[in-house]
C-alpha atoms as a PDB file:
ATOM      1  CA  UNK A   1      35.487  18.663  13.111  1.00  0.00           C
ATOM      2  CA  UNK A   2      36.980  15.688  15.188  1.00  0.00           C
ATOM      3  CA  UNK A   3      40.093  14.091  13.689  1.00  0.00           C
ATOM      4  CA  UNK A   4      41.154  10.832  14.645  1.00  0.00           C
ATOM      5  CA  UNK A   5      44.053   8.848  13.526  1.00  0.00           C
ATOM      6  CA  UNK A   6      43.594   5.257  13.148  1.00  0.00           C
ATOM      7  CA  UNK A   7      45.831   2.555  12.260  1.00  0.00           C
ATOM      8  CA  UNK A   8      49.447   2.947   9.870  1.00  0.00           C
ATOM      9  CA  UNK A   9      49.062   1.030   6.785  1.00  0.00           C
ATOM     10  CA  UNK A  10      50.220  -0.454   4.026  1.00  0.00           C
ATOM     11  CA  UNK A  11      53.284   2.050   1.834  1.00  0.00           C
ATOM     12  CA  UNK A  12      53.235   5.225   3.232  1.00  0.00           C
ATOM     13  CA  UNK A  13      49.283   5.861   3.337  1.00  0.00           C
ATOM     14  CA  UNK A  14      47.435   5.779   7.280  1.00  0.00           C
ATOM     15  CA  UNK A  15      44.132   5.689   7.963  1.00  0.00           C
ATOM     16  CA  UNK A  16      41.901   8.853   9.405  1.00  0.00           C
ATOM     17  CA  UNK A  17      38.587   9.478  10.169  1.00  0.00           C
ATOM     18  CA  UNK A  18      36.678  12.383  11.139  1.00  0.00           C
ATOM     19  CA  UNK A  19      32.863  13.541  11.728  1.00  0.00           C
ATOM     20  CA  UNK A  20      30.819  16.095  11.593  1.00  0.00           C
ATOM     21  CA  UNK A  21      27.023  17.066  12.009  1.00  0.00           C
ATOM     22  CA  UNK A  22      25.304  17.660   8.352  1.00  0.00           C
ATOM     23  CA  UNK A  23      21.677  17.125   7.399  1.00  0.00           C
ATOM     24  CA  UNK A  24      20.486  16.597  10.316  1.00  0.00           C
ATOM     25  CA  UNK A  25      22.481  13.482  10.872  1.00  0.00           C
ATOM     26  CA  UNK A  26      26.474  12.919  11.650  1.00  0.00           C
ATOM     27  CA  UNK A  27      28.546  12.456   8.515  1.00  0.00           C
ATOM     28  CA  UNK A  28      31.449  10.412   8.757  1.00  0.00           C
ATOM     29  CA  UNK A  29      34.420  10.257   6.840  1.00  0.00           C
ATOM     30  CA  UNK A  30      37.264   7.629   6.555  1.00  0.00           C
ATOM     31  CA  UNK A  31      40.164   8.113   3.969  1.00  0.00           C
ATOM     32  CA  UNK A  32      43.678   6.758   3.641  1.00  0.00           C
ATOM     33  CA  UNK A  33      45.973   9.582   3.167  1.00  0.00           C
ATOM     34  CA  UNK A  34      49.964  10.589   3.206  1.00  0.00           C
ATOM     35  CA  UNK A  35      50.277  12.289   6.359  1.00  0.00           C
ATOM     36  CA  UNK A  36      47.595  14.041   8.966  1.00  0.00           C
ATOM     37  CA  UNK A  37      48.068  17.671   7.590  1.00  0.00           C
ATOM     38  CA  UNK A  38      46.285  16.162   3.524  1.00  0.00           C
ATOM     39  CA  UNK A  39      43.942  14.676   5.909  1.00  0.00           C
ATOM     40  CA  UNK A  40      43.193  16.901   7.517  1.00  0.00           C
ATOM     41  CA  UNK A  41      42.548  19.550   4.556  1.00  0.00           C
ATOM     42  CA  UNK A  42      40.906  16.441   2.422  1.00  0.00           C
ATOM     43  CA  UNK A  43      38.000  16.466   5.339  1.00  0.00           C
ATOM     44  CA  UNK A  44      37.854  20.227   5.479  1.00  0.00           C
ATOM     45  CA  UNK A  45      36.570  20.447   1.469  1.00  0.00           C
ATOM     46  CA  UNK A  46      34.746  17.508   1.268  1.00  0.00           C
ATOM     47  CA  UNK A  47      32.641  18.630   4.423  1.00  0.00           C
ATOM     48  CA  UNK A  48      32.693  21.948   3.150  1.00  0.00           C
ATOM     49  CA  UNK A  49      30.377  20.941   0.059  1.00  0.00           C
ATOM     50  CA  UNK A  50      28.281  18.607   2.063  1.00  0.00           C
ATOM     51  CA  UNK A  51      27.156  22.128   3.753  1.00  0.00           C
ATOM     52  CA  UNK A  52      27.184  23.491   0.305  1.00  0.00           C
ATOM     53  CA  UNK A  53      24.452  20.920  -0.386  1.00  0.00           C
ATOM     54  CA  UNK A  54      22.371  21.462   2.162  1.00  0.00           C
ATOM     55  CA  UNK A  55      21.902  24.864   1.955  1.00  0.00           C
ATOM     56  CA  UNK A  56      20.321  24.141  -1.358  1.00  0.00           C
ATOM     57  CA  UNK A  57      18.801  20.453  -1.479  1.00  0.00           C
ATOM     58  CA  UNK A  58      17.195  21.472   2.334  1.00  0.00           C
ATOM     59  CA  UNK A  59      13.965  21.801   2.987  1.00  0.00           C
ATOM     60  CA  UNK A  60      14.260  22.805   6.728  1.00  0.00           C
ATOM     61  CA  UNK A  61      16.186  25.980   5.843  1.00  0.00           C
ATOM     62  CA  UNK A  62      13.833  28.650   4.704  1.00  0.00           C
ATOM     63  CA  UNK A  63      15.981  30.225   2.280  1.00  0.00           C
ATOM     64  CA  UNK A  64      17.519  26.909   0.174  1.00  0.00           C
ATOM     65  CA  UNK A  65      17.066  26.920  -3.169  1.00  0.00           C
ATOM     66  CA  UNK A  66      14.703  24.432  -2.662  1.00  0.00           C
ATOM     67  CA  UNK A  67      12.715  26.029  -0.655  1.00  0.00           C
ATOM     68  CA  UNK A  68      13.017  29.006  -3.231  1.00  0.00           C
ATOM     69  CA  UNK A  69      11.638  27.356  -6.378  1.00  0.00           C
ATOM     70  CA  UNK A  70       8.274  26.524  -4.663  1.00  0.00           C
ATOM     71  CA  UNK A  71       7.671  29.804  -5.267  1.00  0.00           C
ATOM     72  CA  UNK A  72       9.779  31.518  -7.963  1.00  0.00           C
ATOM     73  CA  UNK A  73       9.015  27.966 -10.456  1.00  0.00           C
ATOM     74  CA  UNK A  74       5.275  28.278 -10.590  1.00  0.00           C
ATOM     75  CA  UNK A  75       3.714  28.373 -13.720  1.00  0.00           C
ATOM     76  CA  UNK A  76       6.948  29.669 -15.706  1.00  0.00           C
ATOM     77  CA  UNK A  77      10.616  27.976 -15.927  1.00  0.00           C
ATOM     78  CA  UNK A  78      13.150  28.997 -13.211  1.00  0.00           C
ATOM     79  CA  UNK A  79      17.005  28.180 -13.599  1.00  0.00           C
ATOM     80  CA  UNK A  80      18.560  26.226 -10.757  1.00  0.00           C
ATOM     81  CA  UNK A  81      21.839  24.776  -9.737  1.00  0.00           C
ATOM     82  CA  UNK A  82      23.461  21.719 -11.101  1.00  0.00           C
ATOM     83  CA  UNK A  83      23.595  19.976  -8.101  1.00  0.00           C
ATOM     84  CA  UNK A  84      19.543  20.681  -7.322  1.00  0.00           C
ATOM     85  CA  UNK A  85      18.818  19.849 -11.149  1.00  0.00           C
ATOM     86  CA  UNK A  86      21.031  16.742 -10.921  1.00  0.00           C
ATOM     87  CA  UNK A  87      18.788  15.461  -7.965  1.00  0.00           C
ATOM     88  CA  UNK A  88      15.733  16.478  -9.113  1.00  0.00           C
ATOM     89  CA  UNK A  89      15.836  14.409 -12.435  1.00  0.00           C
ATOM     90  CA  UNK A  90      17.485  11.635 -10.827  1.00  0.00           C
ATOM     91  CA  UNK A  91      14.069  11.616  -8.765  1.00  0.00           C
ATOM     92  CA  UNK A  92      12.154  11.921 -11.958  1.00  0.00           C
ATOM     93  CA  UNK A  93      13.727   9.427 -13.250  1.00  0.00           C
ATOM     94  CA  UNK A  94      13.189   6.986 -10.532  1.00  0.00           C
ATOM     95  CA  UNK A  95       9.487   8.233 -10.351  1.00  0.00           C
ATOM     96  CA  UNK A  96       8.933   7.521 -13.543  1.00  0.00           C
ATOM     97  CA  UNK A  97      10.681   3.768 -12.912  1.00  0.00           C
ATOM     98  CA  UNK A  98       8.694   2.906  -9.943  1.00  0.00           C
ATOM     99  CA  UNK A  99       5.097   4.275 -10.702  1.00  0.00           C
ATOM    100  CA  UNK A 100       5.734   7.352  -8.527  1.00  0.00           C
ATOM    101  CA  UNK A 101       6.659   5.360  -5.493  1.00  0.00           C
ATOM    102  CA  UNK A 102       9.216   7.709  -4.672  1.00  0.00           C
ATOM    103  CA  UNK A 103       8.141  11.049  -5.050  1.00  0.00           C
ATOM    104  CA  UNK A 104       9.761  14.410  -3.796  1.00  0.00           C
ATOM    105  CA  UNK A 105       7.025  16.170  -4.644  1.00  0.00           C
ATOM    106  CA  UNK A 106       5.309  14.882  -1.279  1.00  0.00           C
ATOM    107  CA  UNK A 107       6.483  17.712   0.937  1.00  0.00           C
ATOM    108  CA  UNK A 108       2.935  18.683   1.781  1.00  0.00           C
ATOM    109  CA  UNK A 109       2.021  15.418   3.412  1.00  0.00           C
ATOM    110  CA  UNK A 110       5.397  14.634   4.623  1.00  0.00           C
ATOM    111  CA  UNK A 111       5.200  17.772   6.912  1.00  0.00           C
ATOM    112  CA  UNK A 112       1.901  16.966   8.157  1.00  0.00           C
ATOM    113  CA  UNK A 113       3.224  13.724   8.918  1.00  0.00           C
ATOM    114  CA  UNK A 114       6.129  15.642  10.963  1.00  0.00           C
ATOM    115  CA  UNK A 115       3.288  17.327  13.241  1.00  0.00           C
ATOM    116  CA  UNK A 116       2.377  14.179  13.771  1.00  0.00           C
ATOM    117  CA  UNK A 117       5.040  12.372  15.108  1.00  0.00           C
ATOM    118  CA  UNK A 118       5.575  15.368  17.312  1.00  0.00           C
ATOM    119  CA  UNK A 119       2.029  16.174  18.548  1.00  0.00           C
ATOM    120  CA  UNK A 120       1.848  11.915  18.646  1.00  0.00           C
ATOM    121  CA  UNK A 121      -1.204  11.769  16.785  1.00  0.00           C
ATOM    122  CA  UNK A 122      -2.170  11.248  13.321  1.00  0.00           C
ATOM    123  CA  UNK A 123      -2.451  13.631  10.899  1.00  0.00           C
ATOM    124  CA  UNK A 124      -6.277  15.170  10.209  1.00  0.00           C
ATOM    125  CA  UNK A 125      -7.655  13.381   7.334  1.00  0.00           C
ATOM    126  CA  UNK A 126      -9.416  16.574   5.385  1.00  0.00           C
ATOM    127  CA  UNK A 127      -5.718  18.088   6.172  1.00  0.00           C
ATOM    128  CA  UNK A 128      -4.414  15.169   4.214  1.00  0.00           C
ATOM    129  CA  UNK A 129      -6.386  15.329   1.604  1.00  0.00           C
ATOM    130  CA  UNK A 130      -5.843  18.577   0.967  1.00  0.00           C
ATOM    131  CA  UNK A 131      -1.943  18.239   1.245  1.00  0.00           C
ATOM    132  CA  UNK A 132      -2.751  15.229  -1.775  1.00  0.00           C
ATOM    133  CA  UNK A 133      -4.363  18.196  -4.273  1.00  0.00           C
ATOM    134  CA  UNK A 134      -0.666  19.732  -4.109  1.00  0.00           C
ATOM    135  CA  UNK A 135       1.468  16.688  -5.178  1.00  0.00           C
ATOM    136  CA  UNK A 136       2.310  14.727  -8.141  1.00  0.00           C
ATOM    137  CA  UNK A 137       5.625  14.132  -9.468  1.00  0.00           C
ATOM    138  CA  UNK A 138       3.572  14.718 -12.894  1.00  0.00           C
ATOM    139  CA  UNK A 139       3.469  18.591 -11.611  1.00  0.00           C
ATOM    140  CA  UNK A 140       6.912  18.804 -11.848  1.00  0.00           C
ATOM    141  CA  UNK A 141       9.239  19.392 -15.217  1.00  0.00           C
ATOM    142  CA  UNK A 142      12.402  19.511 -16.420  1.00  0.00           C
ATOM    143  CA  UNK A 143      14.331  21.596 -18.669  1.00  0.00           C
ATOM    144  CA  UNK A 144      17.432  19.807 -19.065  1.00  0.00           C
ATOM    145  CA  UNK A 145      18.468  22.573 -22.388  1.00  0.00           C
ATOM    146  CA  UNK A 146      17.422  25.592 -19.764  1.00  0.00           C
ATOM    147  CA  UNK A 147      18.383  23.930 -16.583  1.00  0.00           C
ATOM    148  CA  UNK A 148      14.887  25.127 -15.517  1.00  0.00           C
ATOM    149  CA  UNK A 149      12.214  23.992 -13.204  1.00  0.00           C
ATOM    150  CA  UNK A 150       8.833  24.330 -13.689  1.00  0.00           C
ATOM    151  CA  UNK A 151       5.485  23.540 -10.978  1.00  0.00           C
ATOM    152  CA  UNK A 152       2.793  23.524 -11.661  1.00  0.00           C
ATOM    153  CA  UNK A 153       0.424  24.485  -8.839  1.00  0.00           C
ATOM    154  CA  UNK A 154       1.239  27.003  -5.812  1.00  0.00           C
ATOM    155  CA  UNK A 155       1.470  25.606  -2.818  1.00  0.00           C
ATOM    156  CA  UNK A 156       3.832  22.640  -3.857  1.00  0.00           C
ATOM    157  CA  UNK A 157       6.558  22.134  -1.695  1.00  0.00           C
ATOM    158  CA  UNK A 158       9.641  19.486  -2.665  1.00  0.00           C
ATOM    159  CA  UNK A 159      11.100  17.058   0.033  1.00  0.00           C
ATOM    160  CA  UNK A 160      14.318  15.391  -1.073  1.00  0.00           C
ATOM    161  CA  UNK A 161      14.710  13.792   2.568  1.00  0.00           C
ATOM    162  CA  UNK A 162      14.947  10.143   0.636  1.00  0.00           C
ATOM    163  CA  UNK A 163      17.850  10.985  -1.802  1.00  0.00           C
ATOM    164  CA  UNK A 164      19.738  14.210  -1.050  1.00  0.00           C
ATOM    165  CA  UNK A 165      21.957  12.434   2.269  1.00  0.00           C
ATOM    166  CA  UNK A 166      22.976   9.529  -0.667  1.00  0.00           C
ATOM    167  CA  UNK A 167      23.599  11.940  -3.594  1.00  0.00           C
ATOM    168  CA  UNK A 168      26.019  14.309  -0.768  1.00  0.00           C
ATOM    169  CA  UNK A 169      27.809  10.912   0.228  1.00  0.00           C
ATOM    170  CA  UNK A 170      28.486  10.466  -3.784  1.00  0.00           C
ATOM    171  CA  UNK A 171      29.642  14.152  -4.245  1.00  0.00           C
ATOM    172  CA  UNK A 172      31.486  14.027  -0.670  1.00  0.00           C
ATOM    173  CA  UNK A 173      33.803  11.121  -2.289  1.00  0.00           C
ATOM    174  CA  UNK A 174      34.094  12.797  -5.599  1.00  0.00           C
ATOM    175  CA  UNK A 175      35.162  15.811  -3.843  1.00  0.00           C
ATOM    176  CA  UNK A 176      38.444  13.335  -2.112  1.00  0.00           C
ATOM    177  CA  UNK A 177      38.967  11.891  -6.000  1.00  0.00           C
ATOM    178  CA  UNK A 178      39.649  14.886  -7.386  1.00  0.00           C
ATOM    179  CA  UNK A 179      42.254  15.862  -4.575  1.00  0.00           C
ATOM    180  CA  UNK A 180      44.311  12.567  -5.159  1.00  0.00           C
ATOM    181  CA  UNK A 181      42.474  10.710  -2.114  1.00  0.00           C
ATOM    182  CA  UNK A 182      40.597   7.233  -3.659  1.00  0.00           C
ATOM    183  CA  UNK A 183      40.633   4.923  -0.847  1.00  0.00           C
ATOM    184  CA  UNK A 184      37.542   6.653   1.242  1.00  0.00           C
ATOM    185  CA  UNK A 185      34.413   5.672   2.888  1.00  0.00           C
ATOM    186  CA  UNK A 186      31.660   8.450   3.414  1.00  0.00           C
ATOM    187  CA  UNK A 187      28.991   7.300   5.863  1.00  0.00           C
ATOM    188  CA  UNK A 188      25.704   9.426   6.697  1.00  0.00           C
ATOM    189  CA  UNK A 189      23.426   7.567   8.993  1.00  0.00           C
ATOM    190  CA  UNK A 190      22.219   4.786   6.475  1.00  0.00           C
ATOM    191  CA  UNK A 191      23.760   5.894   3.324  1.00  0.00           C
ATOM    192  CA  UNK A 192      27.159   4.972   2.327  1.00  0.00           C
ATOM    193  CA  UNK A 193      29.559   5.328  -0.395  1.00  0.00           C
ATOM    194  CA  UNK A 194      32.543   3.465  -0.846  1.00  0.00           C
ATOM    195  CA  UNK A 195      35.828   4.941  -3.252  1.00  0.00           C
ATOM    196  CA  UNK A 196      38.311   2.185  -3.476  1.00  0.00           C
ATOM    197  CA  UNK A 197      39.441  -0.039  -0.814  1.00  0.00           C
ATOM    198  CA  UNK A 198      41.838   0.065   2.172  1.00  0.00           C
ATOM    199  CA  UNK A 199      45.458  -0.842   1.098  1.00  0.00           C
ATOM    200  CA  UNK A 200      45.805  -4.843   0.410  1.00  0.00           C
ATOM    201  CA  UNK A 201      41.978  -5.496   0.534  1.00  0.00           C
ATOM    202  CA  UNK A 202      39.303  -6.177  -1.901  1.00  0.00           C
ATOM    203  CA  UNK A 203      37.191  -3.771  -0.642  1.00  0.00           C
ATOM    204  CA  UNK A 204      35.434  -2.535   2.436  1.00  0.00           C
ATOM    205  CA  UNK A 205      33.809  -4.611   4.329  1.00  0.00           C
ATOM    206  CA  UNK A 206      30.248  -3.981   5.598  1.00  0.00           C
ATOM    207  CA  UNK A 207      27.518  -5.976   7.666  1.00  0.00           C
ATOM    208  CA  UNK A 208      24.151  -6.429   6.399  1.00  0.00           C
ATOM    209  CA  UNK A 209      22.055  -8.417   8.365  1.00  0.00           C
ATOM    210  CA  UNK A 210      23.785 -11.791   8.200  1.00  0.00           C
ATOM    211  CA  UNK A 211      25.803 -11.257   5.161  1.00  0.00           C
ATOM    212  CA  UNK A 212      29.607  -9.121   5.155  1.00  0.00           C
ATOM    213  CA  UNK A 213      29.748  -7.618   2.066  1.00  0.00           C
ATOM    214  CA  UNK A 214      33.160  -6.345   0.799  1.00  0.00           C
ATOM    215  CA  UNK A 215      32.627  -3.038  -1.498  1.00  0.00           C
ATOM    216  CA  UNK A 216      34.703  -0.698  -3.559  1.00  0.00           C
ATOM    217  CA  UNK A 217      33.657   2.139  -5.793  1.00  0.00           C
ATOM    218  CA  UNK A 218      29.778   1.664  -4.890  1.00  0.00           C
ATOM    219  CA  UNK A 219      26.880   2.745  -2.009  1.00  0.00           C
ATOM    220  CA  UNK A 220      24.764   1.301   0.040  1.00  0.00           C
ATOM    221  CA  UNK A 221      21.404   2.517   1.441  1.00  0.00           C
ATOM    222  CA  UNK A 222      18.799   1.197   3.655  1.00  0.00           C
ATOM    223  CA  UNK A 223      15.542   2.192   4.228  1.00  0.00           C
ATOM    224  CA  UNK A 224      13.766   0.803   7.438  1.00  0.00           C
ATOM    225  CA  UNK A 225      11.297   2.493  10.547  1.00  0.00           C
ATOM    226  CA  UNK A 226      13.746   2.249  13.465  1.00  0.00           C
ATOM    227  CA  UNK A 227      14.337   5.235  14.626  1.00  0.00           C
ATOM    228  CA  UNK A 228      11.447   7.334  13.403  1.00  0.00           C
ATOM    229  CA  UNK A 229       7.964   6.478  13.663  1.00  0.00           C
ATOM    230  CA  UNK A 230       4.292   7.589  15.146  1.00  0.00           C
ATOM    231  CA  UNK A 231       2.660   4.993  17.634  1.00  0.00           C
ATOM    232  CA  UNK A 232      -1.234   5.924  17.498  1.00  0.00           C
ATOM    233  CA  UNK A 233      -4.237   3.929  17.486  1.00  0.00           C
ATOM    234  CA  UNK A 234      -2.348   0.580  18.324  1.00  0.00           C
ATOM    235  CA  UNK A 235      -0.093   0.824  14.860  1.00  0.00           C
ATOM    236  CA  UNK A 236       3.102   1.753  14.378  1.00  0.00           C
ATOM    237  CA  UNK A 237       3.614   4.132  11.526  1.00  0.00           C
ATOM    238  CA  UNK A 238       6.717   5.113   9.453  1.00  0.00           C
ATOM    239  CA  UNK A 239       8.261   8.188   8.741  1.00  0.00           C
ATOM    240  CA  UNK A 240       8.266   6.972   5.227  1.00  0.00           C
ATOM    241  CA  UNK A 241       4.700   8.012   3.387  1.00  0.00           C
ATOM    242  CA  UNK A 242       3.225   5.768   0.345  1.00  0.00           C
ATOM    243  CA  UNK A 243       2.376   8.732  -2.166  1.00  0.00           C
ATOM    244  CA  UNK A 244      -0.898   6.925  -3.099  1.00  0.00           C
ATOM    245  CA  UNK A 245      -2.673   6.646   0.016  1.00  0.00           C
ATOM    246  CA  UNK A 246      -0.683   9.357   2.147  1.00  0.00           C
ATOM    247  CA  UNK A 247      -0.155   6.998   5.209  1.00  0.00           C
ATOM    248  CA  UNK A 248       2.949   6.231   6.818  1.00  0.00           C
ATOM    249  CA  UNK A 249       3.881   2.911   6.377  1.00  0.00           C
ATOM    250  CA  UNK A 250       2.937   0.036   8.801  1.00  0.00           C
ATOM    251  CA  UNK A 251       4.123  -2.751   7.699  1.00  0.00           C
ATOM    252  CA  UNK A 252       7.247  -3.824   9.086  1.00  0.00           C
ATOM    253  CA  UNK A 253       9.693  -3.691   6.185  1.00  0.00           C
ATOM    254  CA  UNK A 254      13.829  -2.885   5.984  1.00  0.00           C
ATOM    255  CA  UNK A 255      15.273  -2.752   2.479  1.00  0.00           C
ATOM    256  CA  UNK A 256      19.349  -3.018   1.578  1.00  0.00           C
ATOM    257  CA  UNK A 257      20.487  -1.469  -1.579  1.00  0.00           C
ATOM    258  CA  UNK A 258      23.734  -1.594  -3.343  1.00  0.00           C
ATOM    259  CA  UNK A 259      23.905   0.659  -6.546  1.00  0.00           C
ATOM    260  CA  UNK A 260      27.116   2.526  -8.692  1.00  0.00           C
ATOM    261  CA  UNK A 261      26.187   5.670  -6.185  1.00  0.00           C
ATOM    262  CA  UNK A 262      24.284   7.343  -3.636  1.00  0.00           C
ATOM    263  CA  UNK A 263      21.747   8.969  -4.869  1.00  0.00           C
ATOM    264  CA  UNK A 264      20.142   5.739  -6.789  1.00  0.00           C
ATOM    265  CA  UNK A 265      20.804   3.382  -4.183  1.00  0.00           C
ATOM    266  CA  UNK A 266      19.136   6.011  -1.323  1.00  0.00           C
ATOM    267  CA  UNK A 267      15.683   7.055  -3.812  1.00  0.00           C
ATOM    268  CA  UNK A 268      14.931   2.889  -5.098  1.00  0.00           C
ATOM    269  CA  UNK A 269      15.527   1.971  -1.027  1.00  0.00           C
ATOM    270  CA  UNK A 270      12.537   4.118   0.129  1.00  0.00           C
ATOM    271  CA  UNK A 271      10.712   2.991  -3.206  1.00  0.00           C
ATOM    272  CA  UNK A 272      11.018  -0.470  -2.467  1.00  0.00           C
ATOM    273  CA  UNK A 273      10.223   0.262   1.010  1.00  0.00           C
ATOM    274  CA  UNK A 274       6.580   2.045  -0.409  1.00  0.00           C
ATOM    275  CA  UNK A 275       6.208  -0.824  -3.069  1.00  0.00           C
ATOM    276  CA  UNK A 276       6.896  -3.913  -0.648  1.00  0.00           C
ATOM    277  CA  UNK A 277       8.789  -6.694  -0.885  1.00  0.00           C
ATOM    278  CA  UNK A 278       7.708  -8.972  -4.281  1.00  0.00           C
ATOM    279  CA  UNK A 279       6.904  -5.883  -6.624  1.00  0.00           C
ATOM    280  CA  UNK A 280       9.981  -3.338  -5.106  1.00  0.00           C
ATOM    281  CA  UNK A 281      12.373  -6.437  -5.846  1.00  0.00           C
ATOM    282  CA  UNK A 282      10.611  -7.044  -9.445  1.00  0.00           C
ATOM    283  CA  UNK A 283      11.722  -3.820 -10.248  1.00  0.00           C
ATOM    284  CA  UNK A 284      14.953  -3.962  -8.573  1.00  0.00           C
ATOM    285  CA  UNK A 285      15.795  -7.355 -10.757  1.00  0.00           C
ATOM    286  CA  UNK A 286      15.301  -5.095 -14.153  1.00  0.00           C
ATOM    287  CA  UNK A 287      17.654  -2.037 -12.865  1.00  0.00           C
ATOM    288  CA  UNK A 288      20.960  -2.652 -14.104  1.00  0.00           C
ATOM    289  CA  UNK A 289      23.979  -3.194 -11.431  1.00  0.00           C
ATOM    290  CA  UNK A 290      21.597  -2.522  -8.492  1.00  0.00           C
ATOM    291  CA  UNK A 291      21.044  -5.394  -5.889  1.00  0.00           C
ATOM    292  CA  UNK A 292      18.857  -5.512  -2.953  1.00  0.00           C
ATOM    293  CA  UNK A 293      18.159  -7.299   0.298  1.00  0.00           C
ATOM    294  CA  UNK A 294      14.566  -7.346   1.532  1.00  0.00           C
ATOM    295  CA  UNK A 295      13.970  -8.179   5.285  1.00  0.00           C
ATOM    296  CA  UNK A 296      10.012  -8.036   5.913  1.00  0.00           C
ATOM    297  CA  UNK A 297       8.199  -8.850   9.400  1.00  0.00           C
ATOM    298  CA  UNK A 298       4.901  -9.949   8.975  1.00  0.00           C
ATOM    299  CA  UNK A 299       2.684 -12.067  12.026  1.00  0.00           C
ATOM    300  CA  UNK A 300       5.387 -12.523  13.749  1.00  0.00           C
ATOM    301  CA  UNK A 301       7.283 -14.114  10.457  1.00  0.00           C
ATOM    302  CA  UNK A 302      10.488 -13.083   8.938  1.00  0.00           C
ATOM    303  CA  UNK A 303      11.254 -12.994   5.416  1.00  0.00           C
ATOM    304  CA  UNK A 304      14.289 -12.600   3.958  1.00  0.00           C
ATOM    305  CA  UNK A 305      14.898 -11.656   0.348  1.00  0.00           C
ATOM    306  CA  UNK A 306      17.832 -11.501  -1.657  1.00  0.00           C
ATOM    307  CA  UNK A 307      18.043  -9.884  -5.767  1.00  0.00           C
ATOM    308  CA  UNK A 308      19.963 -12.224  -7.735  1.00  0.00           C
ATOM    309  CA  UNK A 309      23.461  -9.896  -7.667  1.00  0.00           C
ATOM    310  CA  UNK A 310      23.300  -9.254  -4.217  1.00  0.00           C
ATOM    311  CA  UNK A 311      23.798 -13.426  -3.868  1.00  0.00           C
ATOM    312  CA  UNK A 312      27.043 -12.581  -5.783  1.00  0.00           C
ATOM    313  CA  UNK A 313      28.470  -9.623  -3.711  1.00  0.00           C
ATOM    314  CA  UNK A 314      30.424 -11.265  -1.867  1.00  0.00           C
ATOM    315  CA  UNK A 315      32.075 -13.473  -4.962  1.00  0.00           C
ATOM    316  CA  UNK A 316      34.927 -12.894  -6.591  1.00  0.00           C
ATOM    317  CA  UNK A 317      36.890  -9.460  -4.908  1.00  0.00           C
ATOM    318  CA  UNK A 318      40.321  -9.991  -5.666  1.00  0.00           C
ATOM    319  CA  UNK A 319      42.480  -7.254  -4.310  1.00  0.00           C
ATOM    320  CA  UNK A 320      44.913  -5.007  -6.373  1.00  0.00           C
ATOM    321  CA  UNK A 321      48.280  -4.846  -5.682  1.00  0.00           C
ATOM    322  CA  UNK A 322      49.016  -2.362  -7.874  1.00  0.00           C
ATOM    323  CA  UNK A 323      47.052   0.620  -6.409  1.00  0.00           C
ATOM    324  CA  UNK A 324      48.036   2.720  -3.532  1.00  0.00           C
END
């Protein structure tokens, strides 16, 4: 773990950051806290349960819980954590919201799509179609009484690539609540959740593409092609895979959500991205306190869409004196 102290601050709180690799990506942590030595122990258990989370939400580790169900929840109800049952009906949920544009029952075609990007070439279409026959969030159930998960088909395999990073940001900063520390920021490549703000501000502040944004006690996910995707054939396609037609996306799309946590804002960004711009942000404008920003590329021309609450993020953050 690298621990860096930043700047001294307001009372008798300073500012430290530290980092470490989780998930595949670096998670960042910044907190305001008494003295280096609660700072230092603060980082130690909230990184602690991000690699608590990952050996069960993974599906690169062979033995994760996830990775277990696929096998011990077919046909007949298996019992499984909180944390995986939490996320897995969150992704119902959402499922359910967006017409199954965000799906983590996928994992067949999203590691097809993985060959690809490695071997460079697209994925075999009979291969594809075959990966289809195992998916379908409507083969999955839920047991809330039990705590039980039930498949039904062998041979499905779960991805929760699109919400598990946001939903171990959100239990990251719960972890810091519940040892006294409030004023955090957990950052994990593009998901981000924000406890309550630096000492004397209204929140923290955070650039999306032209807009600052100034956030406390919320996340923020985007969803967007950048940094992995398959050239073949001329096109560009994303790591992100429509559930319908199996392809990686090519149209040239970033989406910006802000949500109450994590795990929401992470699963409706890649949903928006799969939906596009005008029917991802209809469904954004009926989710309550969720607000997006849309940037689309298409011949050449941008378009830039803003929800109607993101337009009033940056409104009305008065800071409060009266917490440390």
């Amino acid at each position: 773990m690298l621990l860096i102290t930043l700047t001294a601050s307001a009372g008798d709180l300073r500012e430290f950051e530290a980092v470490e690799p989780h998930m595949g990506t670096l998670f960042r942590i910044k907190l305001y806290a008494a003295d280096e030595q609660h700072a230092a122990a603060a980082f130690r258990t909230a990184f602690d349960r991000v690699r608590e989370l990952d050996a069960s939400l993974s599906d690169y580790k062979a033995d994760s819980e996830l990775n277990r169900i696929v096998v011990t929840a077919v046909g007949h109800p298996a019992g499984v954590s909180e944390d995986l049952f939490h996320v897995l009906a969150t992704s119902q949920k959402l499922a359910e919201e967006t017409g199954g544009a965000f799906d983590v029952t996928l994992g067949p075609v999203i590691r097809l799509w993985r060959e690809a990007r490695k071997n460079n070439r697209l994925p075999d279409k009979l291969a594809l179609e075959e990966a289809g026959k195992r998916c379908g969030y409507r083969k999955l159930h839920l047991d809330k009484a039990n705590r039980s998960v039930t498949l039904d088909q062998a041979g499905m395999q779960l991805d929760l690539g699109g919400i598990a990073k946001g939903y171990a940001a959100d239990m990251a900063l719960g972890t810091l609540k519940r040892l006294g520390i409030h004023r955090a920021l957990i950052a994990a490549s593009g998901d981000l959740a924000f406890g309550d703000p630096p000492p004397g501000q209204c929140g923290w502040k955070i650039g999306v593409d032209s807009a600052i944004l100034e956030l406390r006690n919320a996340a923020v996910s985007t969803s967007g092609d950048s940094e992995q995707r398959l050239d073949a054939g001329g096109k560009l396609y994303s790591h992100i895979i429509d559930p319908i037609s199996r392809m990686g996306l090519t149209s040239r799309i970033t989406v910006t959500i802000v949500s109450p946590n994590g795990a929401l804002s992470d699963g409706i960004a890649t949903a928006v991205s799969v939906l596009g711009a005008q029917p991802g942000m209809e469904i954004v404008e009926r989710m309550d306190a969720v607000a997006a920003l849309i940037v689309a590329t298409e011949a050449g021309m941008r378009n830039r869409t803003e929800s109607t609450r993101f337009s009033r993020l940056t409104r009305n953050c008065v800071p409060d004196p009266h917490k440390r």
